[in-house]
Each structure stands twice: as C-alpha cells, then as structure tokens.
Protein backbone atom coordinates (compact mmCIF):
# COMPACT_ATOMS: atom_id res chain seq x y z
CA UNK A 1 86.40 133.96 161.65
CA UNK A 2 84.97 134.11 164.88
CA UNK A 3 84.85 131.31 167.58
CA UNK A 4 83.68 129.63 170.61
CA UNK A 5 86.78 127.62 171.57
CA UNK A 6 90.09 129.43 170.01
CA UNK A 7 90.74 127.48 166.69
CA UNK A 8 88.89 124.55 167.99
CA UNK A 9 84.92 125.39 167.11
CA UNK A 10 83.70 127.68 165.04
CA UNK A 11 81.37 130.10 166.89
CA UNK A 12 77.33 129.50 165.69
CA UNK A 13 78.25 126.60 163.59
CA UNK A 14 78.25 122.48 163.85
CA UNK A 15 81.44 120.93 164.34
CA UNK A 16 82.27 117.23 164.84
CA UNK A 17 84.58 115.33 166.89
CA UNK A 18 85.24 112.00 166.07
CA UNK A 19 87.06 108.50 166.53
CA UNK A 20 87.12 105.04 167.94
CA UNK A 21 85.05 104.60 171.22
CA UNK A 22 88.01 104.19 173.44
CA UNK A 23 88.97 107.46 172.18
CA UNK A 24 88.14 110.56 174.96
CA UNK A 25 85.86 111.93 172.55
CA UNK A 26 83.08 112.49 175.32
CA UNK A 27 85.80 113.41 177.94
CA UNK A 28 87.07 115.76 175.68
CA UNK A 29 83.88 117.20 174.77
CA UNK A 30 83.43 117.35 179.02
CA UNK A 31 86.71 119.15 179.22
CA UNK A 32 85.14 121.54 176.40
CA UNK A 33 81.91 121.69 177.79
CA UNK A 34 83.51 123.54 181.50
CA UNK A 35 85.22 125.77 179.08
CA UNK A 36 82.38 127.04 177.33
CA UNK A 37 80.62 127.11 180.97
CA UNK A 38 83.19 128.61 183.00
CA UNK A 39 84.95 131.27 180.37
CA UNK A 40 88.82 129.87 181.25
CA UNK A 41 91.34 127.22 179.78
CA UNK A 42 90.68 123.71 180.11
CA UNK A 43 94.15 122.26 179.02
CA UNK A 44 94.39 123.69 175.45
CA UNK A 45 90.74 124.75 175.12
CA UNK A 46 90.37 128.41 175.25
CA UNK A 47 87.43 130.15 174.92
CA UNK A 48 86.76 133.21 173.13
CA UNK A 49 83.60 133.65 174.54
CA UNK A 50 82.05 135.26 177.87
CA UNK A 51 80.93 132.03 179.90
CA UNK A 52 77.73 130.98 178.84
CA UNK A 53 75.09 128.17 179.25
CA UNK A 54 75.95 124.55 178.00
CA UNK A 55 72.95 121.71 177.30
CA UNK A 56 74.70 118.58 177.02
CA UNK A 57 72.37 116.16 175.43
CA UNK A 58 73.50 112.56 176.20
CA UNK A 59 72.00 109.16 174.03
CA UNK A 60 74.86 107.29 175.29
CA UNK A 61 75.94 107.28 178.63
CA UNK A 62 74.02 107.48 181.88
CA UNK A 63 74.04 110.94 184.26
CA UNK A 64 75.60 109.57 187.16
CA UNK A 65 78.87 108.33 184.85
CA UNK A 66 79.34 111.97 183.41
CA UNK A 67 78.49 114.18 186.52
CA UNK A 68 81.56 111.69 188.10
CA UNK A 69 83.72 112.87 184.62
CA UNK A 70 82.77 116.11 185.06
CA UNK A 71 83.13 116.59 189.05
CA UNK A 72 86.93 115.27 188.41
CA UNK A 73 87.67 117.91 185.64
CA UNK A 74 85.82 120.86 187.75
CA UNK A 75 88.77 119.68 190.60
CA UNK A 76 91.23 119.24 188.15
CA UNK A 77 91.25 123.04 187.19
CA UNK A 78 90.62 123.85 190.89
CA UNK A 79 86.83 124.67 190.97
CA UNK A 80 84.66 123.84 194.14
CA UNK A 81 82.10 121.45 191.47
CA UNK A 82 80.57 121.81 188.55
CA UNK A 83 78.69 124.72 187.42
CA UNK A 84 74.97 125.19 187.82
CA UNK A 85 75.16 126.97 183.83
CA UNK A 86 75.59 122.90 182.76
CA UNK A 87 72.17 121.40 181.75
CA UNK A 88 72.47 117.58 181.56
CA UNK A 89 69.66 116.21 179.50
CA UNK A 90 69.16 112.14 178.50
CA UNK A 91 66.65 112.51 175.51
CA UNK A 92 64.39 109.14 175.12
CA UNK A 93 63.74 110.37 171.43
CA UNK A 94 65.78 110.66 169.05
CA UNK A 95 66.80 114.57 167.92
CA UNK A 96 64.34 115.22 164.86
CA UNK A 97 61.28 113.58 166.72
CA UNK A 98 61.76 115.92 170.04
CA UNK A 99 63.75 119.20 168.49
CA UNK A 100 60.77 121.59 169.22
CA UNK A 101 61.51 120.60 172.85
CA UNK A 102 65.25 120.84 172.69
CA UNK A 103 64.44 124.42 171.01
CA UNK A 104 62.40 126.08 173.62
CA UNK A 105 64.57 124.93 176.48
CA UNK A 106 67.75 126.30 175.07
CA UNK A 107 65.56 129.38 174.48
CA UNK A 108 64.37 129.00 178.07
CA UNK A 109 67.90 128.58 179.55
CA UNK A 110 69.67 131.03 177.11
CA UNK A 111 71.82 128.12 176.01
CA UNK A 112 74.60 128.92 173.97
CA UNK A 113 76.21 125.79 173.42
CA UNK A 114 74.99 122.39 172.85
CA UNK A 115 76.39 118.88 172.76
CA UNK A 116 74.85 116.27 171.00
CA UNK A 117 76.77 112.68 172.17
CA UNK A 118 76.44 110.96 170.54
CA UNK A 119 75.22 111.15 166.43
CA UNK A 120 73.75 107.77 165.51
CA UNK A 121 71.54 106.93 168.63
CA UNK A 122 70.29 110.85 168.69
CA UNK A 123 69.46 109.89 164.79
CA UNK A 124 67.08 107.10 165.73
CA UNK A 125 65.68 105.02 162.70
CA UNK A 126 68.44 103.70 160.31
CA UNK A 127 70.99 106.12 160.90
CA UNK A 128 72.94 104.76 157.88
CA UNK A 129 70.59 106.53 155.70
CA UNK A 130 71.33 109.98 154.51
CA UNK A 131 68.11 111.84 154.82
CA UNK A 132 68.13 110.63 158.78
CA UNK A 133 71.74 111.97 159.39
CA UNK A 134 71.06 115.44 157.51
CA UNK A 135 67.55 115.41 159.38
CA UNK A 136 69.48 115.25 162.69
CA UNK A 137 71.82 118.07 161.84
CA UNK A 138 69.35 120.51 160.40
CA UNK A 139 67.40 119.93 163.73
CA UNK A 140 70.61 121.23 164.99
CA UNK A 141 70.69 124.59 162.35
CA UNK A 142 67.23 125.42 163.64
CA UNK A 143 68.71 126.26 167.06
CA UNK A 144 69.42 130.32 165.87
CA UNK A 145 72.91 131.64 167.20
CA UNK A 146 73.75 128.47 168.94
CA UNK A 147 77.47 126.57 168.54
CA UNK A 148 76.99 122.91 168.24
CA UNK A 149 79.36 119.91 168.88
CA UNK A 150 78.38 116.57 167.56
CA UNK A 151 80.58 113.33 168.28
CA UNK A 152 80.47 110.26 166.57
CA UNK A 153 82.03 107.13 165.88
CA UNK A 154 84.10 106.03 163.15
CA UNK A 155 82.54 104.93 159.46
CA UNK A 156 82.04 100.69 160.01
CA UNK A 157 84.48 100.32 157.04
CA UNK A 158 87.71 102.15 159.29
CA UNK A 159 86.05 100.09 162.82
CA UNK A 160 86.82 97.16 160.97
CA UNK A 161 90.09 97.91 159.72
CA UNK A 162 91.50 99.31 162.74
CA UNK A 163 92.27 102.36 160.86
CA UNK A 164 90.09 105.38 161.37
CA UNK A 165 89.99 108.43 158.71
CA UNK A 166 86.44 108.85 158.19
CA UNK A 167 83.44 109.90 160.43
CA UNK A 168 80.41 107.70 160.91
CA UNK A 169 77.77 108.82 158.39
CA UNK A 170 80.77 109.40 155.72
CA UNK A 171 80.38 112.42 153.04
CA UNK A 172 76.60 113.70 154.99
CA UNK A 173 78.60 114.16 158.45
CA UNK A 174 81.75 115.77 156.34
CA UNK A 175 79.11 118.12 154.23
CA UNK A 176 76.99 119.08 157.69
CA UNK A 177 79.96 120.08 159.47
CA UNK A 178 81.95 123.51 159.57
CA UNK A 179 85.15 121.71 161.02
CA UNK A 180 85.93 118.04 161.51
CA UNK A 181 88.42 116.20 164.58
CA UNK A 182 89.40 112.92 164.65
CA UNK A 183 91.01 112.12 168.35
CA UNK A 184 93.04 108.87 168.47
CA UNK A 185 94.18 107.83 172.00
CA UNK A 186 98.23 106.63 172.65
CA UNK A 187 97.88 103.32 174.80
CA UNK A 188 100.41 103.39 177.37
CA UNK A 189 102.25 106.39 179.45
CA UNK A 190 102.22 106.33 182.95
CA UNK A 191 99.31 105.23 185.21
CA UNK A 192 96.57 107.11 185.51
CA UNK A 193 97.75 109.60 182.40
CA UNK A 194 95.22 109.50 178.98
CA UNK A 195 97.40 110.65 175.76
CA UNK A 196 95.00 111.80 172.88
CA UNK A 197 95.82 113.77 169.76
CA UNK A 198 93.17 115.61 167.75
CA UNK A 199 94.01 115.72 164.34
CA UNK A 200 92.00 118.82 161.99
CA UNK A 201 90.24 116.55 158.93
C-alpha cells in the first residue's frame, strides 16, 4: 500500500500512536510532523511523500512549549527553524463541534497532514462513550485525501496497572484506526538521551 511516512502511516488514512504520558508520543509525532513538512528523514521517519502542509491541532499543550520542541528538532537535523508549511492550531472546541472549521482551513492551506494531540480532550463530552470517540474520528474521515495521526493515552485499566497494551477508547480507537503504535520510553541512558521503542499493535 501506499504511504506518508515509509511503513509508519498509511497514506489518506487514520493512524494512532499511543502510550503512557511520559512516553514521547507528542515529540515523536513533532519529529513526524518536520518529516511530512520538510520531505527528508527525521531519525527513522521517512517520507514517501513530496513535502507538504502539516496542521497540528493541539488540546493539550500550550504553543510556546511545542514551537520550543519543534525549534530543537528543526536544529537537530540542521535546518535554520521551523518551516512556515507547519500550521499550529489550539482548538477551544472540541473536534466534532468545530470540524466544518478545521475542514475549510485545511482546504484553505492545502493541508495534507493533520495531527490531532491529543484524542480525549479533542472528544469533549464523556469521551468514554463510544458514539463520542467514533464522532471524533469520522470528523477526521470527512477531511478527503488527508493522512491523519491521532495520539492518545493508555485505556485507565493498563494506567493503573502500570502495564500498557491497549489504547484509550479500547476496541472504537482499535476499529477507527488503519495502524496502531504503542511507544514505551527506557528510563535511564545517558543525560540528555530519550530511548523510546514503538511497537506495531
């Protein structure tokens, strides 16, 4: 099949990345995200796609935090800063409620791949019902030839155990979803060094 990021994300289909929430999952998607945006490597993400316009919607964390992420991983792979083709948006609604929005600005921007970080705030409501989760991610269907990521956190059950296997939102994440990560971060290693594993589910 075809795809965005080389065996990573299927190309015009959801995927999810998830795990704990000391995990990398939004770094990672960051690291993804200047992929996507720049057309080269980011460590093992290779894209299999022309560089193209990236719409990062963010529930969770504020802009100033992730432009800071991002300006370190632009240096990292030796770029001047970040590039102007990545559209930072903080949505005060949850996904369903504003998704004729979302739509004509990735129409606007020719956006080819969007981020939603992360799945139960951009659900509003009770996100532990179904019909709230599968509202959220046919929100994200109605976005015509676009790749999404979503991330999320573990299911409560595995946050309480210490043990994560399954995605928050359970079988309606697992059904939504083309492919499936779990990341788990390695404590330790040398200073100033982040060891993460994804693991295909």
């Amino acid at each position: 099949r075809s795809f965005l990021i080389d065996r990573v994300l299927p190309l015009h289909d959801t995927s999810t990345i998830f795990g704990d929430g000391a995990a990398t999952k939004s770094t990672t998607a960051l690291a993804i995200t200047l992929a996507v945006a720049t057309g080269m490597a980011v460590g093992p993400f290779r894209p299999c796609q022309p560089a193209m316009t990236v719409m990062y919607l963010d529930w969770e964390t504020g802009e100033e935090e992730q432009k800071d992420r991002m300006d370190w991983l632009a240096r990292g792979v030796g770029l001047a800063g970040v590039p102007r083709n990545i559209c930072y948006r903080r949505p005060a609604l949850s996904l369903p409620e504003q998704i004729g929005r979302v739509r004509a600005e990735v129409q606007r921007t020719q956006t080819g791949f969007v981020i939603l970080d992360s799945l139960g705030m951009a659900c509003g409501g009770d996100s532990n019902e179904s019909h709230v989760i599968l509202a959220t991610f046919s929100a994200l269907r109605s976005l015509a030839n676009v790749t999404c990521l979503v991330l999320t956190h573990l299911s409560k059950g595995d946050a309480r155990r210490g043990k994560g296997e399954t995605a928050f939102g359970s079988a309606y994440v697992a059904n939504s979803s083309r492919s499936m990560w779990l990341i788990k971060r390695k404590e330790g290693g040398e200073s100033g060094t982040v060891l993460a594993a994804m693991y295909h589910k």
